[in-house]
C-alpha atoms as a PDB file:
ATOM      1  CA  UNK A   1     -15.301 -18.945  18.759  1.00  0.00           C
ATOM      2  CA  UNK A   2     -12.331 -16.583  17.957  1.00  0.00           C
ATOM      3  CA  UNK A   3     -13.058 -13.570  15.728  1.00  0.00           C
ATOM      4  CA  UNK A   4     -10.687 -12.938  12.435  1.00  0.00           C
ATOM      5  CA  UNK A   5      -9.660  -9.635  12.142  1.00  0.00           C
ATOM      6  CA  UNK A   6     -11.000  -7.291   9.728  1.00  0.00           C
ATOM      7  CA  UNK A   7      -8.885  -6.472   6.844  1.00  0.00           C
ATOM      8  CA  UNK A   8     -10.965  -3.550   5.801  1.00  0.00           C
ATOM      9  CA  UNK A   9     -13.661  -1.431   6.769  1.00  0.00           C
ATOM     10  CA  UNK A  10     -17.011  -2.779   5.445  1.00  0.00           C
ATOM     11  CA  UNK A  11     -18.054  -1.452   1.704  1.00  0.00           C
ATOM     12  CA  UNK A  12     -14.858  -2.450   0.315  1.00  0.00           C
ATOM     13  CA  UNK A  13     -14.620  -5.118  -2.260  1.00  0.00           C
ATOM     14  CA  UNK A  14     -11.373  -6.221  -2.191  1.00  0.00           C
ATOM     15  CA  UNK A  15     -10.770  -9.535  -5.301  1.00  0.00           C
ATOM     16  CA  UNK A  16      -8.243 -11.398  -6.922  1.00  0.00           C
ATOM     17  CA  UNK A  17      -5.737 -11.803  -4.606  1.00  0.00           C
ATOM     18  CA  UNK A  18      -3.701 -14.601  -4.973  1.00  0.00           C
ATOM     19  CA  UNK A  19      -3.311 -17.190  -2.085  1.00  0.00           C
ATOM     20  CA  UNK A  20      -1.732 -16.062   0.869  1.00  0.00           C
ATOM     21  CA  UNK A  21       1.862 -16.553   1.811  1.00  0.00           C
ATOM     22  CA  UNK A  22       3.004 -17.925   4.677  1.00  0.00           C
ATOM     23  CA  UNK A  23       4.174 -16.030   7.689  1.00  0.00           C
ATOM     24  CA  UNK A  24       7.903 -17.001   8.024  1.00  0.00           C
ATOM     25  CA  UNK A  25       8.641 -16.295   3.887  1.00  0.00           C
ATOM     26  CA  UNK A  26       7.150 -12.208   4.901  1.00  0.00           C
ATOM     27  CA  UNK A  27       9.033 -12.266   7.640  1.00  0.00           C
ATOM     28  CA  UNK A  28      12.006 -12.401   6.141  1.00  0.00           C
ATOM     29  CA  UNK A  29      10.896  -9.262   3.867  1.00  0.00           C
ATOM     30  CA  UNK A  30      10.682  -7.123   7.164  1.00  0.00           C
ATOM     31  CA  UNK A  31      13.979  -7.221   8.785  1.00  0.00           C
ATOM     32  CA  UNK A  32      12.961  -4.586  11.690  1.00  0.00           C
ATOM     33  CA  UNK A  33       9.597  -4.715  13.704  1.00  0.00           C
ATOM     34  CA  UNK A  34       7.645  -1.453  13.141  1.00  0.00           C
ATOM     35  CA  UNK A  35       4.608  -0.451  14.376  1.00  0.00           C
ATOM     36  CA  UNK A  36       1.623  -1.967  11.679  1.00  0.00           C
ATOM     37  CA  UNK A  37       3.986  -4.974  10.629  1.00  0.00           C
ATOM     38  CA  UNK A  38       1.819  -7.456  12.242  1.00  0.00           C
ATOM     39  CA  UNK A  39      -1.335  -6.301   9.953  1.00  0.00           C
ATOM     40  CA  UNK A  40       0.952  -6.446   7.117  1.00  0.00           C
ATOM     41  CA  UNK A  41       1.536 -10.209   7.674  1.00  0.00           C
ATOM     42  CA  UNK A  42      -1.540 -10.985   8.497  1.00  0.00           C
ATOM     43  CA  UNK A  43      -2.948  -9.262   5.334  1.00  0.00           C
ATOM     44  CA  UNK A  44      -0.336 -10.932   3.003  1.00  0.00           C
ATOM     45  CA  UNK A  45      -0.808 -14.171   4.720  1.00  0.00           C
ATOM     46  CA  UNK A  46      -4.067 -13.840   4.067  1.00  0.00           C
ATOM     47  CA  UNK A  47      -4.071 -12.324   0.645  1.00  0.00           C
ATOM     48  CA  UNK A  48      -1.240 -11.554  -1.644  1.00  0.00           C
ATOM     49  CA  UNK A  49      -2.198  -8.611  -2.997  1.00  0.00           C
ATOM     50  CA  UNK A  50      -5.916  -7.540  -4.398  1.00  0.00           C
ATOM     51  CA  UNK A  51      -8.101  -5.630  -6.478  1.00  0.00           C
ATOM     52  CA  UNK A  52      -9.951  -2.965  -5.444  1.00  0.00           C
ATOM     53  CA  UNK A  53     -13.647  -3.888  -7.127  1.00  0.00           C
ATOM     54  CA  UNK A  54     -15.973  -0.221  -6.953  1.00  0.00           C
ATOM     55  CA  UNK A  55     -13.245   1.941  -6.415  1.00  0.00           C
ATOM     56  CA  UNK A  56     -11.250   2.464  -2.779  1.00  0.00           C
ATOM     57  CA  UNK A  57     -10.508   5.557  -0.985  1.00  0.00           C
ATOM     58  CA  UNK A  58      -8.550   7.063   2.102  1.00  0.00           C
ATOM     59  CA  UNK A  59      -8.780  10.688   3.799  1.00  0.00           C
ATOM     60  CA  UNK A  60      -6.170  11.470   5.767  1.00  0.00           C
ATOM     61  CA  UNK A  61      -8.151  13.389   7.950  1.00  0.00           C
ATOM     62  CA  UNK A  62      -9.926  10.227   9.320  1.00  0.00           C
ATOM     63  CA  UNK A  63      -6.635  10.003  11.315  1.00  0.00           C
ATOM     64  CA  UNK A  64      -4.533  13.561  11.252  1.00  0.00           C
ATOM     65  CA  UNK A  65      -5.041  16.885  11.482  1.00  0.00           C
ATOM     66  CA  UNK A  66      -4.121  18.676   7.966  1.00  0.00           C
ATOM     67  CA  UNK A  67      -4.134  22.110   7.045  1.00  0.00           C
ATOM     68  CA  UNK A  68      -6.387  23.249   3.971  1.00  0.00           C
ATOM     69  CA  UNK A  69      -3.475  23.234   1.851  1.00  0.00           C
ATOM     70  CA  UNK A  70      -2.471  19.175   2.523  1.00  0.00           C
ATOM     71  CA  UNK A  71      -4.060  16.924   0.339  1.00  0.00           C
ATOM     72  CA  UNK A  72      -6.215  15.078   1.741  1.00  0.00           C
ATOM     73  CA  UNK A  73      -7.819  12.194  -0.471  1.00  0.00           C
ATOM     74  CA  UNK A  74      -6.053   9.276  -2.288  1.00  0.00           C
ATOM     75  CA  UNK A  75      -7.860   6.613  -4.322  1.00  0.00           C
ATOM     76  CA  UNK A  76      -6.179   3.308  -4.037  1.00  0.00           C
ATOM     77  CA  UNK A  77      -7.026   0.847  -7.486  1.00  0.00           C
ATOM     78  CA  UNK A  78      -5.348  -2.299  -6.007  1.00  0.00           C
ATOM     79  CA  UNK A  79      -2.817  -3.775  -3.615  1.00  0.00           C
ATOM     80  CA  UNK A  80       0.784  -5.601  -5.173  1.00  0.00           C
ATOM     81  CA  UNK A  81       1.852  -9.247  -4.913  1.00  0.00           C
ATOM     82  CA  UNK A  82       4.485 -10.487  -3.243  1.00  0.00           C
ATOM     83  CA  UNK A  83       6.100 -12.272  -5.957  1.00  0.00           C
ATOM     84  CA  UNK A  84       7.212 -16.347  -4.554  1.00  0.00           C
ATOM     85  CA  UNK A  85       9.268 -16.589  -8.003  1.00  0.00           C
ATOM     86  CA  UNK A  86      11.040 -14.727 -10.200  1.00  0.00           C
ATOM     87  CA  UNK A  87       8.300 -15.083 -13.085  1.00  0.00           C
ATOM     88  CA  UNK A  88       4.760 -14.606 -11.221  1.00  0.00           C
ATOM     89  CA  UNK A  89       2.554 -13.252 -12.910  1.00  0.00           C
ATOM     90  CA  UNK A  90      -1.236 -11.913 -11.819  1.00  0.00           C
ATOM     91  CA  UNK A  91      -3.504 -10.819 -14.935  1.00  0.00           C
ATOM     92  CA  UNK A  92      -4.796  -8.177 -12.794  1.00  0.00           C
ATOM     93  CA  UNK A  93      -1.999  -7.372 -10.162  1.00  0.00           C
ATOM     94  CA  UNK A  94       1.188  -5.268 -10.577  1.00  0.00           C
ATOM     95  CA  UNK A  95       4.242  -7.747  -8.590  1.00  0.00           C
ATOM     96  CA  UNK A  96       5.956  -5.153  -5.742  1.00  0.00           C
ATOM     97  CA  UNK A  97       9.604  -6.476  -7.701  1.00  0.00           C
ATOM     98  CA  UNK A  98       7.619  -5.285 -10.887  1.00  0.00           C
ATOM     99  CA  UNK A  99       7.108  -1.878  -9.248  1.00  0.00           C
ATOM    100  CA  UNK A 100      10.804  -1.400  -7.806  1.00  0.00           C
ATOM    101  CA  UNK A 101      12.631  -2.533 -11.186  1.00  0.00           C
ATOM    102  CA  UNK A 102      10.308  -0.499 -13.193  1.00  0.00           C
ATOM    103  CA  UNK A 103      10.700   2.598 -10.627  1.00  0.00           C
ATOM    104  CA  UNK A 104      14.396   2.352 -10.836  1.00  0.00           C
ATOM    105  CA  UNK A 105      15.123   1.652 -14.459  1.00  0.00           C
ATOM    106  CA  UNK A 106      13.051   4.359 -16.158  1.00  0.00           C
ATOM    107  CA  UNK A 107      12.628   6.978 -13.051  1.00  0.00           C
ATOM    108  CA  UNK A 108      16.369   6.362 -11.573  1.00  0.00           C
ATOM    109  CA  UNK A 109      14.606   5.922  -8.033  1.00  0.00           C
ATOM    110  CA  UNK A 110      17.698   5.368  -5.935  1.00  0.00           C
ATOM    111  CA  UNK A 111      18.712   1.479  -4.845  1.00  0.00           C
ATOM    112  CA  UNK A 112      18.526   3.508  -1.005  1.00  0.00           C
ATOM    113  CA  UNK A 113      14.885   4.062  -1.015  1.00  0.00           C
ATOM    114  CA  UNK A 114      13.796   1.219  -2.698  1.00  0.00           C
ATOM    115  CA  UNK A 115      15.941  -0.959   0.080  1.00  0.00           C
ATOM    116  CA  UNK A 116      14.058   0.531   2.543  1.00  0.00           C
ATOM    117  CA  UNK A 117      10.511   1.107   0.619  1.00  0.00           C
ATOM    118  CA  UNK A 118       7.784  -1.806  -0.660  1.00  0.00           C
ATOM    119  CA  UNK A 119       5.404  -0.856  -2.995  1.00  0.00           C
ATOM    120  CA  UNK A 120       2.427  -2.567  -1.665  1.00  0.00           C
ATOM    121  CA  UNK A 121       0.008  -0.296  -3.808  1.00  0.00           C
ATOM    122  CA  UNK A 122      -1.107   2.249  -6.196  1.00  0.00           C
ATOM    123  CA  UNK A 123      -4.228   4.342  -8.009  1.00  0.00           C
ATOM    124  CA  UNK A 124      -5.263   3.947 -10.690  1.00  0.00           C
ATOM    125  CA  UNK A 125      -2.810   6.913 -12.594  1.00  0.00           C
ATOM    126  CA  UNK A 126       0.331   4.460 -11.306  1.00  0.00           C
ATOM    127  CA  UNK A 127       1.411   6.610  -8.260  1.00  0.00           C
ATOM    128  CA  UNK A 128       2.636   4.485  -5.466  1.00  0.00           C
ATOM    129  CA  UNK A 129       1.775   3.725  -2.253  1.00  0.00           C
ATOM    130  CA  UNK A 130       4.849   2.684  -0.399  1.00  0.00           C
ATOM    131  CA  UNK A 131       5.410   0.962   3.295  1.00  0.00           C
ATOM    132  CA  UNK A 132       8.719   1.942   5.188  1.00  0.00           C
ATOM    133  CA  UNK A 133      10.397  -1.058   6.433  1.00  0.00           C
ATOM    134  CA  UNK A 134      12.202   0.580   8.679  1.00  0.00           C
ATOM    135  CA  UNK A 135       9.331   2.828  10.850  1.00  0.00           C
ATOM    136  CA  UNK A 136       6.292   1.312   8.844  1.00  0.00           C
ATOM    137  CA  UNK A 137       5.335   4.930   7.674  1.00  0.00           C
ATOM    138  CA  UNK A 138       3.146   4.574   4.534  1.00  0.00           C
ATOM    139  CA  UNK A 139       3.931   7.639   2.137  1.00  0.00           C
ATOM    140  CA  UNK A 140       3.023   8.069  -1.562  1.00  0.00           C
ATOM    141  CA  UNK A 141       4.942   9.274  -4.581  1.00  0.00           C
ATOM    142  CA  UNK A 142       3.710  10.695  -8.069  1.00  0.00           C
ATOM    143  CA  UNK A 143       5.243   8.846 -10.164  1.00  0.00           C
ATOM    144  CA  UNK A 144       6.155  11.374 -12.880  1.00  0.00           C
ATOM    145  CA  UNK A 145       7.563  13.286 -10.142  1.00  0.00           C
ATOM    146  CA  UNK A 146       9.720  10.371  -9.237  1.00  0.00           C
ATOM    147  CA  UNK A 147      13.942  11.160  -9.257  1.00  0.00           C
ATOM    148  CA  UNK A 148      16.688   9.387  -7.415  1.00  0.00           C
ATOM    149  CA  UNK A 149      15.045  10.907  -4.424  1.00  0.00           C
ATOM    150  CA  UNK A 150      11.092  11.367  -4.247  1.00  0.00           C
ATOM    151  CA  UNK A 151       9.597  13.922  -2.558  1.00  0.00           C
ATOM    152  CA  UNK A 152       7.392  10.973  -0.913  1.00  0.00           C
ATOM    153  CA  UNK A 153       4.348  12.162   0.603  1.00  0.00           C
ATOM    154  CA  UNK A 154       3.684  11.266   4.263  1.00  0.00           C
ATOM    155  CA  UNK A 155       0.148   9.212   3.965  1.00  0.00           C
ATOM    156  CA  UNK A 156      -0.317   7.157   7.252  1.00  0.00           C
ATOM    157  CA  UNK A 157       1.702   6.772  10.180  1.00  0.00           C
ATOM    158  CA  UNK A 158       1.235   2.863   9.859  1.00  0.00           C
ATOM    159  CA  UNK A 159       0.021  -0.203   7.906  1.00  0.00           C
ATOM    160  CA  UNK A 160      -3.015  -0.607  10.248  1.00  0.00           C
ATOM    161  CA  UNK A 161      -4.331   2.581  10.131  1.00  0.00           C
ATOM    162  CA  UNK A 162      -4.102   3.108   6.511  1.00  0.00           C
ATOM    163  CA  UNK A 163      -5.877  -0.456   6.030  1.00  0.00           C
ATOM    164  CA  UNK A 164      -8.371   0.752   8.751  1.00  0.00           C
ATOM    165  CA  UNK A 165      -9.174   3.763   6.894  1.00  0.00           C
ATOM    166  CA  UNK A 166      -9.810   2.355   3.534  1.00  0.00           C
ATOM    167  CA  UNK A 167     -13.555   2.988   2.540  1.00  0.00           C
ATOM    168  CA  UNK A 168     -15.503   1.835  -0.105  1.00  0.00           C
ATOM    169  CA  UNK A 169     -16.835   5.008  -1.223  1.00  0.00           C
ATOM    170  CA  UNK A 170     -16.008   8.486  -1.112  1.00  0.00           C
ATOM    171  CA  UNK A 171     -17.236  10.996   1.959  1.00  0.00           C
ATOM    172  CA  UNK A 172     -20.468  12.982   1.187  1.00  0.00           C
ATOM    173  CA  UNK A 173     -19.649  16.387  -0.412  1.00  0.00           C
ATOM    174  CA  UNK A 174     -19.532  19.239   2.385  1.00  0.00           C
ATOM    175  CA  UNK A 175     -18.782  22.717   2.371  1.00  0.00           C
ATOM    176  CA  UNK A 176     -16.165  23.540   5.109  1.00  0.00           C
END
């Protein structure tokens, strides 16, 4: 019997997705193969997009070494559609096309990055998770921070390993 892959790490309710697309339509999103592009497809093929249900978290440190300055923990409220038509609509799910117009209309976020940038996710105060299509780096911008540039904060060095590093709840207080 062949085993599925694991989207997530166990503990994480991940709902409302809408179907899954098929693999030759995200394909054609991600021009150049970079390293976590095949866990991109297979999540999307899977699921377009999702809800994170009890709250979702990443440490960078699960992956990296950071200084004690770096920030360390993000909390990720849901994953973006990939819209199939111009009008798609989720009641619960922002559309990545939603995310880019909006970032470039009222935030002037340059048509360069968002070429290059999808905005697969956010948290819940509508900062942006973003994949690079080009080297499949996942960084993060604050979104009132947002200018024709960002100042776009390296989060993982791939797809996979930010998916991998997803938990359902947040690390036991420690003092370090």
């Amino acid at each position: 019997m062949r085993k599925t892959a694991q989207l997530f790490r166990n503990g994480v309710n991940f709902n409302d997705s809408l179907p899954g697309l098929n693999r030759h339509s995200i394909e054609t999103l991600l021009k150049a193969n970079f390293p976590g592009k095949d866990h991109f497809i297979l999540l999307y093929s899977k699921k377009n997009g999702g809800y994170f249900d009890g709250g979702a978290y990443i440490y960078r440190d699960d992956f990296q070494q950071l200084d004690r300055t770096d920030r360390n923990l993000f909390e990720i409220e849901a994953f973006n559609f990939l819209p199939t038509t111009g009008n798609q609509e989720s009641w619960r799910l922002l559309s990545t096309a939603y995310v880019s117009k909006c970032r470039e209309v009222h935030y002037g976020l340059s048509t360069a990055f968002l070429s290059r940038h999808i905005p697969f996710a956010s948290d819940a105060g509508d900062n942006d998770f973003w994949l690079d299509t080009e080297t499949g780096i996942i960084c993060y911008t604050e979104t009132e921070e947002l200018g024709s540039e960002p100042n776009a904060l390296l989060v993982a060095p791939d797809f996979r390993t930010f998916c991998n590093a997803i938990r359902g709840s947040l690390k036991p207080f420690t003092n370090q």
